[in-house]
Protein backbone atom coordinates (compact mmCIF):
# COMPACT_ATOMS: atom_id res chain seq x y z
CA UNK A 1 158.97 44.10 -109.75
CA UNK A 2 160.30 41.00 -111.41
CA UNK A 3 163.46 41.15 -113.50
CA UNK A 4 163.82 39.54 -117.03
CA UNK A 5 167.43 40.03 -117.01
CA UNK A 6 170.25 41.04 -114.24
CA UNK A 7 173.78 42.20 -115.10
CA UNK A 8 176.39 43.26 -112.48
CA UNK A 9 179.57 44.44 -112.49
CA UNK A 10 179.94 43.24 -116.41
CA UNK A 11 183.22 43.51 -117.95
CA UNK A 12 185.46 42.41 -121.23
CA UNK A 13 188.77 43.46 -122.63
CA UNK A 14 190.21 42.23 -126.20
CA UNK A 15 193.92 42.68 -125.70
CA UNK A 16 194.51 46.50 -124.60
CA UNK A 17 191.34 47.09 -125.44
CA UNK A 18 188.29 47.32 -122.75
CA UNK A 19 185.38 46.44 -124.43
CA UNK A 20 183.14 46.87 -121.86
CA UNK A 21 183.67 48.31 -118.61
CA UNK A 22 181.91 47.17 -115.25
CA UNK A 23 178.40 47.45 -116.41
CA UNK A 24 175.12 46.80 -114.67
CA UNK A 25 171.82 47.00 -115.19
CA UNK A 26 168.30 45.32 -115.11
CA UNK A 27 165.53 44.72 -117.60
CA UNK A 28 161.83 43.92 -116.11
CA UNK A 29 159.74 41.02 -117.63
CA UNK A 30 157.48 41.87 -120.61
CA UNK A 31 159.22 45.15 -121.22
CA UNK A 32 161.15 46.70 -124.60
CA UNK A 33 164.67 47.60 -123.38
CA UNK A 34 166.98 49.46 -126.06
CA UNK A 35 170.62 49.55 -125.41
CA UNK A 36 171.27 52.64 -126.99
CA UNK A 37 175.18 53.69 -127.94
CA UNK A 38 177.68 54.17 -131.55
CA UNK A 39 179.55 51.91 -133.36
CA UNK A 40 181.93 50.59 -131.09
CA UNK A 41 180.05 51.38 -127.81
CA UNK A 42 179.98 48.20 -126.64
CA UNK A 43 176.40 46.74 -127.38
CA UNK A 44 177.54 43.82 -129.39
CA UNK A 45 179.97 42.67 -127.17
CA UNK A 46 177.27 43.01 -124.36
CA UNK A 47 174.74 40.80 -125.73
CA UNK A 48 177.45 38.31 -126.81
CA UNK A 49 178.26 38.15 -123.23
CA UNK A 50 174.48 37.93 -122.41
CA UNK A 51 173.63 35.12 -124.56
CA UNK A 52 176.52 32.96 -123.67
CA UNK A 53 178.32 33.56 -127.01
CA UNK A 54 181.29 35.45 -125.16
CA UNK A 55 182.97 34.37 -121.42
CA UNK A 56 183.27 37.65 -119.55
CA UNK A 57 186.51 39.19 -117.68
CA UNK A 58 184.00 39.46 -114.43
CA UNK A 59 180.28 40.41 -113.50
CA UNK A 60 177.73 37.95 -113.40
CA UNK A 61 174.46 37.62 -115.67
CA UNK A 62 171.04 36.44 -115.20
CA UNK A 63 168.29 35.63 -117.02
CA UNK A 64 164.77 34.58 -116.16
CA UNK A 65 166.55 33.54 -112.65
CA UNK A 66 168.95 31.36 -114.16
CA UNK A 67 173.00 32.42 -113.98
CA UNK A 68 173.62 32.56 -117.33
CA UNK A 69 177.36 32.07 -116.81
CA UNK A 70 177.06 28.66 -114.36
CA UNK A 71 173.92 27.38 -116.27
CA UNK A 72 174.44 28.06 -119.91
CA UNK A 73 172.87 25.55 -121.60
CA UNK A 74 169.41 26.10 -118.88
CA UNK A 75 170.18 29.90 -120.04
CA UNK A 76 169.85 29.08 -123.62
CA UNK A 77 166.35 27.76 -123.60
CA UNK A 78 164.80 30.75 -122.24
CA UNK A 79 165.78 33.55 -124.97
CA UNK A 80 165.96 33.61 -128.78
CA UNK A 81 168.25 35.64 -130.55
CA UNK A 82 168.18 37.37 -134.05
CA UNK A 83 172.03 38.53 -134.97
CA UNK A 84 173.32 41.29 -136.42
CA UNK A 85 174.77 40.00 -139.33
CA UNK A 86 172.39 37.37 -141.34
CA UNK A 87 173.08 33.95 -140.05
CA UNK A 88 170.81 31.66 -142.24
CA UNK A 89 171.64 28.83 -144.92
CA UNK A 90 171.09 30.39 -147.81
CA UNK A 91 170.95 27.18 -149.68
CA UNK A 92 168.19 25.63 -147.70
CA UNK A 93 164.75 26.25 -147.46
CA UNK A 94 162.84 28.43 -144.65
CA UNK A 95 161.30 25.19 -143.51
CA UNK A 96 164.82 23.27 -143.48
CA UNK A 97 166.25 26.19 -142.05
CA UNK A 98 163.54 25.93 -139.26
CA UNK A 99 163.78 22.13 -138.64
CA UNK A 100 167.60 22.50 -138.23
CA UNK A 101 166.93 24.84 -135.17
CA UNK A 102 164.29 23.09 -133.78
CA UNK A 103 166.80 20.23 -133.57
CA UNK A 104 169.77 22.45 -132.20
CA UNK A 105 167.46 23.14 -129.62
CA UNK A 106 165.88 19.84 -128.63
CA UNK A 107 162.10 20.95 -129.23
CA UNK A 108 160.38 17.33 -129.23
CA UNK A 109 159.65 15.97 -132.78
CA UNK A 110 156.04 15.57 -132.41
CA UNK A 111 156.09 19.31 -131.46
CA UNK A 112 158.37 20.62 -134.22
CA UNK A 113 155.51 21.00 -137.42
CA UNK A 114 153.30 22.82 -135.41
CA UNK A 115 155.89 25.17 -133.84
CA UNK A 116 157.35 25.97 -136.94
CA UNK A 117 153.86 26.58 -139.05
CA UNK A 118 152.88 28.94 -136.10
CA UNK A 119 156.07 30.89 -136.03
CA UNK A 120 155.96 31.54 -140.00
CA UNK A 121 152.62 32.30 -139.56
CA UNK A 122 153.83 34.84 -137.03
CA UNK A 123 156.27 36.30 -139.28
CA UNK A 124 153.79 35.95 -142.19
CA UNK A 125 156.10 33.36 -144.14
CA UNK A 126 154.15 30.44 -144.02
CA UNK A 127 153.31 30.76 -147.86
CA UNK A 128 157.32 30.54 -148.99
CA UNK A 129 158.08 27.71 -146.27
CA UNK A 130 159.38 25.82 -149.42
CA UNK A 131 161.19 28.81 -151.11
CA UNK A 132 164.71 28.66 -151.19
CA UNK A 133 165.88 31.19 -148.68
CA UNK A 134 168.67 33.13 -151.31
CA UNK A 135 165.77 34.00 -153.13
CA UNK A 136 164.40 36.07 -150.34
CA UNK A 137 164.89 39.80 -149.89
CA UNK A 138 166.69 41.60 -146.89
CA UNK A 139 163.42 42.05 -145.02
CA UNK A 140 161.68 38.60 -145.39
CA UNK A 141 165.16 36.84 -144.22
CA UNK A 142 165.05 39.15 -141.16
CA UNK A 143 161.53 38.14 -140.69
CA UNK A 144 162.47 34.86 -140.81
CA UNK A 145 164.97 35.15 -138.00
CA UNK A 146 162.91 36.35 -135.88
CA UNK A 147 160.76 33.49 -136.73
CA UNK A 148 163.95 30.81 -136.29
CA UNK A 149 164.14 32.52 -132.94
CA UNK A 150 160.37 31.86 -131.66
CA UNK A 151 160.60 27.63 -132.19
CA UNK A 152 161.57 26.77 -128.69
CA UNK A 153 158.99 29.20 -127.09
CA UNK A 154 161.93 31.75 -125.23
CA UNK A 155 160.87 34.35 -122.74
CA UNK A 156 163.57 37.11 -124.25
CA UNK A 157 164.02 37.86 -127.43
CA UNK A 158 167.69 39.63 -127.96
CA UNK A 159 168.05 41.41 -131.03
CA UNK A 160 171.25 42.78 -132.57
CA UNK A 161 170.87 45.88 -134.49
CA UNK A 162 167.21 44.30 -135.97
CA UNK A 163 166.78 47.05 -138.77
CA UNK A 164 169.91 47.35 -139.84
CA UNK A 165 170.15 48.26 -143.83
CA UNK A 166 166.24 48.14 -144.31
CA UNK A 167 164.17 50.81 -146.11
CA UNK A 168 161.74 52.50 -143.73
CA UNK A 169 158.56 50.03 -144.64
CA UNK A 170 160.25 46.80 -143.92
CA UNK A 171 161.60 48.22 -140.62
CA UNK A 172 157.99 48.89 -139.61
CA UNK A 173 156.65 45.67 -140.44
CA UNK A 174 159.44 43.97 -138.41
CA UNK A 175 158.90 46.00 -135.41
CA UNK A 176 154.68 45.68 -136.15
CA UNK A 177 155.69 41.75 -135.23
CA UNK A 178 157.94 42.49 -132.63
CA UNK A 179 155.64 44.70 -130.37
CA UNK A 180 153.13 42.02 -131.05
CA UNK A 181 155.65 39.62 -129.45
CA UNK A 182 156.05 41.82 -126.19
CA UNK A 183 152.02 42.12 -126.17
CA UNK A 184 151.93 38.35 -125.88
CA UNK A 185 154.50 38.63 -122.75
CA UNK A 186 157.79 38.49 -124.35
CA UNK A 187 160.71 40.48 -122.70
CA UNK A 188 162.32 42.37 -125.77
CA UNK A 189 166.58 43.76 -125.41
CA UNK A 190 168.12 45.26 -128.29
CA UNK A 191 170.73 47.43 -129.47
CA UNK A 192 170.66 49.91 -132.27
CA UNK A 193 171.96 53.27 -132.84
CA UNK A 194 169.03 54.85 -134.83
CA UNK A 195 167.72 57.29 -132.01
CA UNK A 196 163.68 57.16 -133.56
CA UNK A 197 163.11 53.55 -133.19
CA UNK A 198 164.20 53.72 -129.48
CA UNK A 199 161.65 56.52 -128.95
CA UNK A 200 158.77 54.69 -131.17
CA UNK A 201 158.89 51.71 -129.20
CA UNK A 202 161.28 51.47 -125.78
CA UNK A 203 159.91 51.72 -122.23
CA UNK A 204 163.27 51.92 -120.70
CA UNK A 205 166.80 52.75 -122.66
CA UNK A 206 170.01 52.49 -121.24
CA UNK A 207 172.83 54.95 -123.42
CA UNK A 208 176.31 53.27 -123.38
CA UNK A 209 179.55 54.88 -124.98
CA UNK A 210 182.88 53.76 -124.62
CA UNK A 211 182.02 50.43 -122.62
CA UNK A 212 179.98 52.26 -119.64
CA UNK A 213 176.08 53.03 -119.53
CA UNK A 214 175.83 56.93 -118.72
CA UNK A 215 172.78 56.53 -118.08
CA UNK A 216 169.52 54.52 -118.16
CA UNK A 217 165.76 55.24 -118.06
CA UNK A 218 162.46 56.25 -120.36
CA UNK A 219 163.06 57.95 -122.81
CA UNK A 220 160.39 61.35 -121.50
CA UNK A 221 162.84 60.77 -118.06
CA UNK A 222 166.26 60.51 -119.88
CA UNK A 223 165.12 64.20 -121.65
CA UNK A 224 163.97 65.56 -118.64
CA UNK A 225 167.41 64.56 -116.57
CA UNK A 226 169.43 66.35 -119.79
CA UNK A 227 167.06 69.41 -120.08
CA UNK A 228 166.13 68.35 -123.77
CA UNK A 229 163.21 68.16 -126.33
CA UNK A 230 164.60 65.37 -127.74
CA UNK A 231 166.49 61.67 -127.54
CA UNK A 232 168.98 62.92 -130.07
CA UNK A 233 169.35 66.05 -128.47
CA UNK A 234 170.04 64.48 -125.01
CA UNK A 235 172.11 61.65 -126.69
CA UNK A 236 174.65 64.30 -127.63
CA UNK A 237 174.25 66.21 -124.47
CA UNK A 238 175.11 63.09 -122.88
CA UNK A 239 177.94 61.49 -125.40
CA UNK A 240 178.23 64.20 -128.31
CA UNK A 241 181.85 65.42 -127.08
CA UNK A 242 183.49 62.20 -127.14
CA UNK A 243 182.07 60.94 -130.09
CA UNK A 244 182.85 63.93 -132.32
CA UNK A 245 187.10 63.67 -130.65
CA UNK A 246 186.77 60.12 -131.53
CA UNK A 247 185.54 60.99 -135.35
CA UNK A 248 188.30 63.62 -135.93
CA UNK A 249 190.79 61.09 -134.49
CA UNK A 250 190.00 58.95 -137.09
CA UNK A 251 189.51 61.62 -139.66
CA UNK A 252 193.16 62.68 -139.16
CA UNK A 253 194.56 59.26 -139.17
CA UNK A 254 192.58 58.46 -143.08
CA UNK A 255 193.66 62.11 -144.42
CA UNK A 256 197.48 61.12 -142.86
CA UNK A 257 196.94 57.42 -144.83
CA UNK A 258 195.77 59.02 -148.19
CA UNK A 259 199.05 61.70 -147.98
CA UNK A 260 200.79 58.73 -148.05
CA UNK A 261 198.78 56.49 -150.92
CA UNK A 262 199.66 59.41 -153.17
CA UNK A 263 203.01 59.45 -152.88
């Protein structure tokens, strides 16, 4: 089997903090990983690390046989990445959003029309290439991230909580262009928290809490090694302790700041 992505021994502390704590793990080509975990798990910090946004503590990463940490640049060319938070120029248009990334990422001029009227067409933008991209809604900006991401024809697509604050219809019509994607032979990786898109559309997940993967499979084997009907139902098996100590923890500390507020 041939690998898409390799992470070993993966770690990253922020002060006192440890972020992320000697992970490993390893996606196959034209596959739909999920990294699955909470707010604060770890996955963001992980794919920063994997896409050469973040310098790790230790571990190494590779992607598409290239060390990601040695070779970053080389690295770079072979995934696209859609971020959590919205990282478009609002005050441009989607085509003048597009040109500016086909630039950052040297595609050749003569290629650059074509690539972007395919990837809009992809996303189904192609009609509001000249809109102004404030004017868009939450959905179509996504859609056009994902579309930013395709120009310099990646082989992994990482995506940071994708769905994120979109109503149910919107969040099917992204992932409707994203399983098209991995149909076409793209390796898909990305995090989330909401338990029924993992199910609708991962082969493999891997659960992380607290900055370690507990463990990592399908989603029919991760229920069958937890004795459960369910993802959410093994999730909690798995995780559900710490993560309901951690809640009260914090729940005590905003009743204790409020006591003091009304004073």
């Amino acid at each position: 089997m041939s690998f898409a992505i390799t992470v070993e021994n993966l770690s990253k502390s922020f002060k006192e903090t440890k972020a992320v704590k000697n992970i490993s793990f390893q996606v196959p080509q034209k596959k739909i990983f999920a990294f699955l975990g909470p707010n604060g798990a770890g996955k963001s910090t992980t794919i920063k690390m994997m896409t050469t946004l973040l310098a790790p503590d230790s571990g190494s990463i590779v992607l598409e046989g290239v060390d990601a940490l040695k070779n970053k640049d080389e690295a770079r060319q072979s995934f696209g990445i859609v971020f959590q938070d919205q990282s478009l120029d609002d005050e441009l248009t989607t085509l003048e959003n597009l040109e500016y990334h086909a630039a950052l990422y040297h595609v050749p001029k003569e290629l650059r029309a074509k690539r972007i009227k395919k990837a809009l067409e992809i996303v189904d933008l192609w009609d509001r290439k000249d809109a102004l991209v404030k004017t868009f809604s939450g959905g179509m900006k996504r859609r056009l991230e994902i579309g930013r991401s395709l120009i310099h024809y990646p082989k992994i697509l990482f995506l940071d909580e994708p769905t994120t604050g979109l109503d149910p219809q919107t969040r099917n019509s992204i992932w409707s262009h994203i399983k098209q994607l991995n149909k076409e032979g793209m390796t898909i990786f990305f995090t989330t928290h909401y338990m029924p898109e993992v199910e609708e559309v991962a082969d493999e997940v891997a659960i992380i809490d607290h900055g370690k993967i507990i463990t990592q499979g399908s989603v029919s084997a991760i229920k069958k090694q937890t004795k459960t009907k369910s993802l959410e139902a093994a999730f909690l098996k798995l995780t559900g302790k710490h993560i309901r100590e951690e809640s009260a923890s914090k729940l005590d500390g905003l009743r204790q700041r409020v006591k003091v507020m009304r004073r």
